[in-house]
Protein backbone atom coordinates (compact mmCIF):
# COMPACT_ATOMS: atom_id res chain seq x y z
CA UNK A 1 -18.31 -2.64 -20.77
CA UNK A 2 -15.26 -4.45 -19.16
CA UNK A 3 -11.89 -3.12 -17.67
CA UNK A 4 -9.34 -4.23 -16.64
CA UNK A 5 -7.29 -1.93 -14.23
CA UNK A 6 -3.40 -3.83 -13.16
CA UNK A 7 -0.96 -2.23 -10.63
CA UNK A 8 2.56 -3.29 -10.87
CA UNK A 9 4.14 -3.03 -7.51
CA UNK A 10 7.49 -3.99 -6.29
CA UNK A 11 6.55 -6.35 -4.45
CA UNK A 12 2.91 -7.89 -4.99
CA UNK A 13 0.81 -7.35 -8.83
CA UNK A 14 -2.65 -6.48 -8.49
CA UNK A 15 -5.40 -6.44 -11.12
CA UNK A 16 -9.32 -5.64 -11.21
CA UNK A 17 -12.00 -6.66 -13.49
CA UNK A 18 -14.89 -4.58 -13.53
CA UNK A 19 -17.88 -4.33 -15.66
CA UNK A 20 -20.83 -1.33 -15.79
CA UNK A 21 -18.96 0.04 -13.11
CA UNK A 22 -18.96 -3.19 -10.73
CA UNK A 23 -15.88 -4.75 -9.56
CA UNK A 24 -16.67 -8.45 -10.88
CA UNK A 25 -13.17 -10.09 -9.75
CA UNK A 26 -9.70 -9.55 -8.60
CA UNK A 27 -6.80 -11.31 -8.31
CA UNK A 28 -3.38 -10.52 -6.67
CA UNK A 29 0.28 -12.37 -6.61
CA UNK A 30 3.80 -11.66 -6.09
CA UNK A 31 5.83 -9.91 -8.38
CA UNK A 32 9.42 -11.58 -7.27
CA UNK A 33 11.41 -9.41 -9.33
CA UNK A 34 9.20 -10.40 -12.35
CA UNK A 35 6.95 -7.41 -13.27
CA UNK A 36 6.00 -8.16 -16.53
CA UNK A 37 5.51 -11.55 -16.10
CA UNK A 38 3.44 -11.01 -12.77
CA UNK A 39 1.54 -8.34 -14.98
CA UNK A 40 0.90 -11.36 -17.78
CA UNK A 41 -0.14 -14.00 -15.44
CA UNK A 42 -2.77 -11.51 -13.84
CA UNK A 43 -4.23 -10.57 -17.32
CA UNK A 44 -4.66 -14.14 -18.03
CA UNK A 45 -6.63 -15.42 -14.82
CA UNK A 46 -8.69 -11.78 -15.32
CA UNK A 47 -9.61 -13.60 -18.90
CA UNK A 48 -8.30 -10.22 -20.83
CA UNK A 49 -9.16 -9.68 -24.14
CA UNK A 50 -7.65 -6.48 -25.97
CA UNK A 51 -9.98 -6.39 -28.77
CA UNK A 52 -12.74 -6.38 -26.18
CA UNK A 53 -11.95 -4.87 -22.94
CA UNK A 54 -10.55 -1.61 -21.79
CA UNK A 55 -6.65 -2.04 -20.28
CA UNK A 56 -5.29 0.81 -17.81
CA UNK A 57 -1.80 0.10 -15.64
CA UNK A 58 -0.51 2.18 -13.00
CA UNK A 59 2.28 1.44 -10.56
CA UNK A 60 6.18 1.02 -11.08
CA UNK A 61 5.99 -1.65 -13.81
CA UNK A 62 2.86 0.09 -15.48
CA UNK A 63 4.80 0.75 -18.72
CA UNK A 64 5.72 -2.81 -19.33
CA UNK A 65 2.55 -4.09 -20.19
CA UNK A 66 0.35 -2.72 -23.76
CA UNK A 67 -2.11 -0.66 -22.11
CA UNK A 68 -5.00 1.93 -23.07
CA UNK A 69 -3.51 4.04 -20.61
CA UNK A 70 -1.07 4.07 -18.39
CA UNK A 71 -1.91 6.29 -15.45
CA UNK A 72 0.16 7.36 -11.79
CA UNK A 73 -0.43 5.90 -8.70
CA UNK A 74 -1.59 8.87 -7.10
CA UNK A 75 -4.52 9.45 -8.93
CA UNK A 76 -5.16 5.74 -9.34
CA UNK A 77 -5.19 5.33 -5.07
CA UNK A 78 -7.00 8.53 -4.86
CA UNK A 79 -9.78 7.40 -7.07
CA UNK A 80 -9.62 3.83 -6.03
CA UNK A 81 -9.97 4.51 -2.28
CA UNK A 82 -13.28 6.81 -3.09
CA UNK A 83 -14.66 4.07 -4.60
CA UNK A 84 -14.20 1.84 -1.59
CA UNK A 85 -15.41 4.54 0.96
CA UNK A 86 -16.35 8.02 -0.99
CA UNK A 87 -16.18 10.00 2.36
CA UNK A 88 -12.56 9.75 2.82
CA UNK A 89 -10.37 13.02 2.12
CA UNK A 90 -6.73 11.64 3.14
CA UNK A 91 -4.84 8.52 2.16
CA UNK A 92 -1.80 6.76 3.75
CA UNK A 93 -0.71 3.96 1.16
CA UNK A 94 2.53 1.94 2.66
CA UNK A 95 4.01 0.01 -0.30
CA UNK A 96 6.55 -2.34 -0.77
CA UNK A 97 9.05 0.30 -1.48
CA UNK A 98 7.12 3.52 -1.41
CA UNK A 99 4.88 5.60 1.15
CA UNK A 100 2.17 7.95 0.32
CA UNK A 101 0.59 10.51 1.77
CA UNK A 102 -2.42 12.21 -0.27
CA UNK A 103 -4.93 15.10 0.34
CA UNK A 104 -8.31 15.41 -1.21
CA UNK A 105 -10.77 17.74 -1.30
CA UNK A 106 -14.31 16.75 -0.20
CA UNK A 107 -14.90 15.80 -4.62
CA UNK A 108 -11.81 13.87 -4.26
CA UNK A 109 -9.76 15.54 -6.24
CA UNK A 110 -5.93 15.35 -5.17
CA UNK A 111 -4.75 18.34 -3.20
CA UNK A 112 -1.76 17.60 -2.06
CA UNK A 113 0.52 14.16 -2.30
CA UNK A 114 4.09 13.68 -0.58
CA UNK A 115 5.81 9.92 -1.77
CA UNK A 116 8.86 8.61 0.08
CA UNK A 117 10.74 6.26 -2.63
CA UNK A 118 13.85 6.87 -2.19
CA UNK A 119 15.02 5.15 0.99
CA UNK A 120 13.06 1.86 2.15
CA UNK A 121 12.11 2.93 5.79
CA UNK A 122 8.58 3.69 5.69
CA UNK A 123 7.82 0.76 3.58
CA UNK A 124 6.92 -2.24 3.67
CA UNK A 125 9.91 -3.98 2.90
CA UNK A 126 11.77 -1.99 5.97
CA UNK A 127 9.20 -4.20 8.35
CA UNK A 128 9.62 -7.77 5.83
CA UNK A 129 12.99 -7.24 6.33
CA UNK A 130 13.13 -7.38 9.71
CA UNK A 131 10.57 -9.89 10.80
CA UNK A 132 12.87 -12.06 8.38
CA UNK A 133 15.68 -11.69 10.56
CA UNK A 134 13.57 -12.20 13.33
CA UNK A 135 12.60 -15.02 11.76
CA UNK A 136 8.91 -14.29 11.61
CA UNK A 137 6.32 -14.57 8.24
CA UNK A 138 4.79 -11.18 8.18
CA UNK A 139 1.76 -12.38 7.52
CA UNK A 140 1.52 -13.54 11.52
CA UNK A 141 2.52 -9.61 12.23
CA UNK A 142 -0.57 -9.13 14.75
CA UNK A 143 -0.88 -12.40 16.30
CA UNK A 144 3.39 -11.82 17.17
CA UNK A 145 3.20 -8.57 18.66
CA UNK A 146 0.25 -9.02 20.74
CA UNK A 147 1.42 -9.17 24.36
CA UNK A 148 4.95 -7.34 23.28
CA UNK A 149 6.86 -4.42 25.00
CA UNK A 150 8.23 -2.65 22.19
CA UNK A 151 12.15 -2.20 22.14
CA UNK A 152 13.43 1.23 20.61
CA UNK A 153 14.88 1.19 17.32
CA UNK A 154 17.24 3.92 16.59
CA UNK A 155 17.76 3.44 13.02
CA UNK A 156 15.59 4.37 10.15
CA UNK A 157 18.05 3.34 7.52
CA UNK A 158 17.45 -0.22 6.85
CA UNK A 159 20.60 -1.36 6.67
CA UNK A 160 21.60 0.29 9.95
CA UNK A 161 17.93 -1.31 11.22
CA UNK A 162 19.14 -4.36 10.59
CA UNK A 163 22.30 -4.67 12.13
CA UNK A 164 20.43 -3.34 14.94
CA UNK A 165 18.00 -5.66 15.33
CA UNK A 166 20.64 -8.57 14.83
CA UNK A 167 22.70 -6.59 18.00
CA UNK A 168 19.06 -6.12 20.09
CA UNK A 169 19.12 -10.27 19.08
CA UNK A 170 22.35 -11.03 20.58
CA UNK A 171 21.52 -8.66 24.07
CA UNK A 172 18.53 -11.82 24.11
CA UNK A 173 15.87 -9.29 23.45
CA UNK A 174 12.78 -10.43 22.87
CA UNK A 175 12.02 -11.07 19.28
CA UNK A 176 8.22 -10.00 19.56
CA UNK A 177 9.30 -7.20 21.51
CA UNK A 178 11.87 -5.89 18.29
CA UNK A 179 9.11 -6.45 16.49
CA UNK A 180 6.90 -3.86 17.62
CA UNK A 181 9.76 -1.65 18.42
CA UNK A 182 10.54 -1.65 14.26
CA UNK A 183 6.37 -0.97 14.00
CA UNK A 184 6.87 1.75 16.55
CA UNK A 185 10.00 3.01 14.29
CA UNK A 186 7.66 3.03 10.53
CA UNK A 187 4.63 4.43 11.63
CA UNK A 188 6.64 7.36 13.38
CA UNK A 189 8.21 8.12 9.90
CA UNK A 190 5.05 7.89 7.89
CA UNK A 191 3.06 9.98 10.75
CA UNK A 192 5.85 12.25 9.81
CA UNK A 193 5.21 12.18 6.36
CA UNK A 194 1.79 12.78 6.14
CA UNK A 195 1.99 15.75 8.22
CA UNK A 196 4.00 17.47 5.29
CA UNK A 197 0.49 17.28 3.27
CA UNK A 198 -1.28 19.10 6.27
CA UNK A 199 -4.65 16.85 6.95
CA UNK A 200 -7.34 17.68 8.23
CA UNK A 201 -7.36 16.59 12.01
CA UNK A 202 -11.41 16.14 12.34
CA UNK A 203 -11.23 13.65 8.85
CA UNK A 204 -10.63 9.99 9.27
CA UNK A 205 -7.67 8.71 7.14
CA UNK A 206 -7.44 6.05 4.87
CA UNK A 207 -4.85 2.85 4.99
CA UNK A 208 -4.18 1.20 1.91
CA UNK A 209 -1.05 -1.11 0.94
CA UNK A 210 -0.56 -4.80 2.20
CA UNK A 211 -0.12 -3.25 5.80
CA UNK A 212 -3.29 -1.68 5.91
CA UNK A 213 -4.83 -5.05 7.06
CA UNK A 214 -2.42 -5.12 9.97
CA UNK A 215 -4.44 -3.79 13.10
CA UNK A 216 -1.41 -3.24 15.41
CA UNK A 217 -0.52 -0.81 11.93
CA UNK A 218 -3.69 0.98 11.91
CA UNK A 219 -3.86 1.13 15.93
CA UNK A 220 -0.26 2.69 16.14
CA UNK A 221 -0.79 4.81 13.17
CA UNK A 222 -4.07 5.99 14.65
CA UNK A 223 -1.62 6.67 17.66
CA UNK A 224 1.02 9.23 16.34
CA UNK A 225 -1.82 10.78 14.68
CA UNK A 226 -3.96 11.53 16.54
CA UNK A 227 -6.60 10.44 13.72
CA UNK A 228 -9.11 7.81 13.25
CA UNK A 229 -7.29 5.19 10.69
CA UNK A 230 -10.29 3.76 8.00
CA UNK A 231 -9.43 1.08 6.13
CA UNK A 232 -11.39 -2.05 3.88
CA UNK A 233 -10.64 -5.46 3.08
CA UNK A 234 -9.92 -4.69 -0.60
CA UNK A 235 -7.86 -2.00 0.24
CA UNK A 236 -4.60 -3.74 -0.98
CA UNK A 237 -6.66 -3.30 -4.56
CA UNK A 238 -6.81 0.41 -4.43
CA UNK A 239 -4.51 1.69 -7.00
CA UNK A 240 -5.72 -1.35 -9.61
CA UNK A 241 -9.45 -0.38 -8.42
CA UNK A 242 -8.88 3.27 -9.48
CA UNK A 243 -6.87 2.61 -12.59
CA UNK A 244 -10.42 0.36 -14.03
CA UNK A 245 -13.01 3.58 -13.06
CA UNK A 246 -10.37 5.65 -14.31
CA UNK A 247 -10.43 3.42 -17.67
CA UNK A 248 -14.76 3.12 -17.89
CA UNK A 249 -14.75 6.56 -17.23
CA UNK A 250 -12.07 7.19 -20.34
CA UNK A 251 -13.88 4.41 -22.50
CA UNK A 252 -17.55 6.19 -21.45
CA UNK A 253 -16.30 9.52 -22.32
C-alpha cells in the first residue's frame, strides 16, 4: 500500500511517499507564498495517484489540497518524530512562522503541546530575516557564527529586531557577531516555551524544523536547557512523515 503524507508550511512544502510502512522517497521545495501550487508540484514528482494511493495533509495549507484526511501538525510531528527515533518523549519543532513545544508519554501519545503563531520571534523567519539584513544566506548559519562573540539583542519583536540589528550595523558591529546574538535571542524564547509543557529533564529532546540541522541551534538550545538536543537528517520531514503512518495506519484499519 502507498501514501502519500504532504505538509504545507509557510515557508518550505514537504511530502513523503511511503509504501508497507517504508519511507520510499521524499521531496521538499519552497512554498513562496504559493501553497497550493507548492502542494501540486510535490504530488506530482511523488508520482500521486488518487485512485491508487492513500493522501493525508497536515500543516497551514493542509486544506487546500483533496486529501483522505487532513490531520494537525501536532499529532503529525509527534508521530513523525517516533518514527525517526521511537525513544524520544519531547519535541521542539521551529517553523517558518510557528514554534512547538510537545510532550509525550513513553507510547507517544501527546501530553501536552504549547505553539507560538502569533508573533514571528521564535521562528524561523525571525532568524531569515535577520541574516538577510545582515546580508547572509541562512543556509551558511554555522559556518558564519563560528568564531563569533555574540552581541545582545534586546528585541523579540521582529520588527523592533530589525531596526536593531540595522542600529548594532551602523555602531560597526560585527555582522557574525549579531548573528549569534539574534541565535542567542530565539533559542532563549523557545527554551522559554517549552518549559510551559514541563519536560522531563533526564529525556533527550527532539529538534525538528529547517533549523534543526543547524548545530550552533541544537548546541545553544541544548544550552538554555539544560537537555541533550536529538535530532536526524530527515527531521525537516517530520510532520509529512507522520501524516503517511498516520494515513497506512487509517487505510490498514
Amino acid at each position: 500500500m502507498k501514501v502519500i503524507g504532504i505538509d504545507s508550511g509557510s515557508t518550505t512544502t514537504k511530502g513523503v511517499l511511503i509504501e508497507d510502512g517504508k519511507k520510499i522517497d521524499q521531496y521538499l521545495i519552497g512554498t513562496q507564498g504559493n501553497p497550493r501550487g507548492s502542494m501540486e508540484e510535490v504530488l506530482d514528482y511523488l508520482g500521486y495517484q488518487p485512485e491508487e494511493m492513500t493522501l493525508v495533509s497536515t500543516g497551514y495549507g493542509r486544506k487546500l489540497v483533496q486529501a483522505d484526511h487532513c490531520i494537525t501538525e501536532i499529532t503529525c510531528h509527534a508521530v513523525g518524530v517516533r518514527y525517526l527515533d521511537p525513544t524520544i518523549e519531547q519535541i521542539i519543532d521551529i517553523g517558518g512562522q510557528d514554534c512547538k513545544a510537545i510532550k509525550l508519554s513513553s507510547k507517544g501519545k501527546v501530553l501536552d503541546f504549547n505553539m507560538n503563531d502569533k508573533c514571528a520571534a521564535g521562528t524561523g523567519r525571525f532568524v531569515d530575516v535577520q541574516m538577510r539584513i545582515l546580508g547572509e544566506d541562512i543556509k551558511n548559519l554555522d559556518s558564519f557564527v563560528k568564531d563569533a562573540t555574540p552581541e545582545k539583542i534586546n528585541s523579540m519583536c521582529t520588527v523592533f529586531a530589525e531596526s536593531e540589528v540595522i542600529g548594532l550595523i551602523a555602531q560597526d558591529i560585527a555582522p557574525a557577531n549579531i548573528a549569534l546574538g539574534v541565535l542567542h535571542s530565539i533559542v532563549h524564547r523557545i527554551s522559554n516555551q517549552y518549559a510551559k509543557v514541563q519536560p522531563k529533564p533526564d529525556k533527550p529532546l527532539f529538534l525538528s524544523g529547517g533549523l534543526a540541522q543547524s548545530q550552533i541551534v541544537r548546541d545553544l538550545l541544548s544550552q538554555y536547557t539544560e537537555t541533550e538536543v536529538k535530532s536526524h537528517p530527515d527531521a525537516q520531514f517530520a510532520g509529512a512523515i507522520g501524516a503517511a503512518m498516520l494515513g497506512l495506519e487509517k487505510a490498514t484499519n
